[in-house]
Protein backbone atom coordinates (compact mmCIF):
# COMPACT_ATOMS: atom_id res chain seq x y z
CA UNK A 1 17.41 53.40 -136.50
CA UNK A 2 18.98 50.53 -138.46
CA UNK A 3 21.45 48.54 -136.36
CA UNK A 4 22.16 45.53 -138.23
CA UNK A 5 25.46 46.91 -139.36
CA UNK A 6 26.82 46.93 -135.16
CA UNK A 7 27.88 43.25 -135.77
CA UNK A 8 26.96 41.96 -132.16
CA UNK A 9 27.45 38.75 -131.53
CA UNK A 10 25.38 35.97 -129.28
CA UNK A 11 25.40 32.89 -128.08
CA UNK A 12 22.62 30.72 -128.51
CA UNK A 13 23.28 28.65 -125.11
CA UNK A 14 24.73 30.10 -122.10
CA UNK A 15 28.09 29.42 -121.19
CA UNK A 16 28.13 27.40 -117.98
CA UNK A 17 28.78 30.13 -115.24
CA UNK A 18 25.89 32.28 -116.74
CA UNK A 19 23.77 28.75 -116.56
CA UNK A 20 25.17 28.80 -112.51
CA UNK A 21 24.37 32.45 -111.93
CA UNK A 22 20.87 32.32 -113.52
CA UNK A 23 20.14 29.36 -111.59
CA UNK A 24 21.34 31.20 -108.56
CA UNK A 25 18.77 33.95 -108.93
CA UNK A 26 15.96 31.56 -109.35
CA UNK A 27 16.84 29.63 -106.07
CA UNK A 28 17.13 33.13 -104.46
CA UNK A 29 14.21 34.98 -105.84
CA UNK A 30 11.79 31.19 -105.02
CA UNK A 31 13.44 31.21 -101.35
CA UNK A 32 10.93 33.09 -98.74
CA UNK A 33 13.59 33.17 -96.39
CA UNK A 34 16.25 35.53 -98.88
CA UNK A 35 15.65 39.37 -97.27
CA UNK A 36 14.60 41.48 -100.42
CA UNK A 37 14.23 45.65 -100.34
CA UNK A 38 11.32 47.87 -102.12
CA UNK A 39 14.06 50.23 -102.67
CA UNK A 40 17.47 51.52 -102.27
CA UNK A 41 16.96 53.13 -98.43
CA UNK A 42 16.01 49.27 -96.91
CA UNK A 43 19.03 47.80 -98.89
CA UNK A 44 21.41 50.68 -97.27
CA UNK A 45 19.75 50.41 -94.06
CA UNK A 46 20.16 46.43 -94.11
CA UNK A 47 23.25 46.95 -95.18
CA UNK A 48 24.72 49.34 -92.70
CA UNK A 49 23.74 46.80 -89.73
């Protein structure tokens, strides 16, 4: 499949709210104390309390 006719378009550097939200998710995802769920049931369950 040959896509270099789509024309997409990227940025090299992230604007700075992408920069914030990937930042974010590293904090989150390095912090012991953030809750996280094996799979969708634990996330509705946590989230229904």
């Amino acid at each position: 499949m040959d896509i270099s006719n789509l024309n997409v378009q990227t940025d090299k550097d992230p604007n700075k709210a992408t920069e914030a939200a990937v930042e974010e998710g590293r904090r989150i995802a390095a912090d012991p104390n953030v809750p996280g769920y094996k799979d969708m049931a634990s996330l509705r369950s946590a989230l229904d309390e």
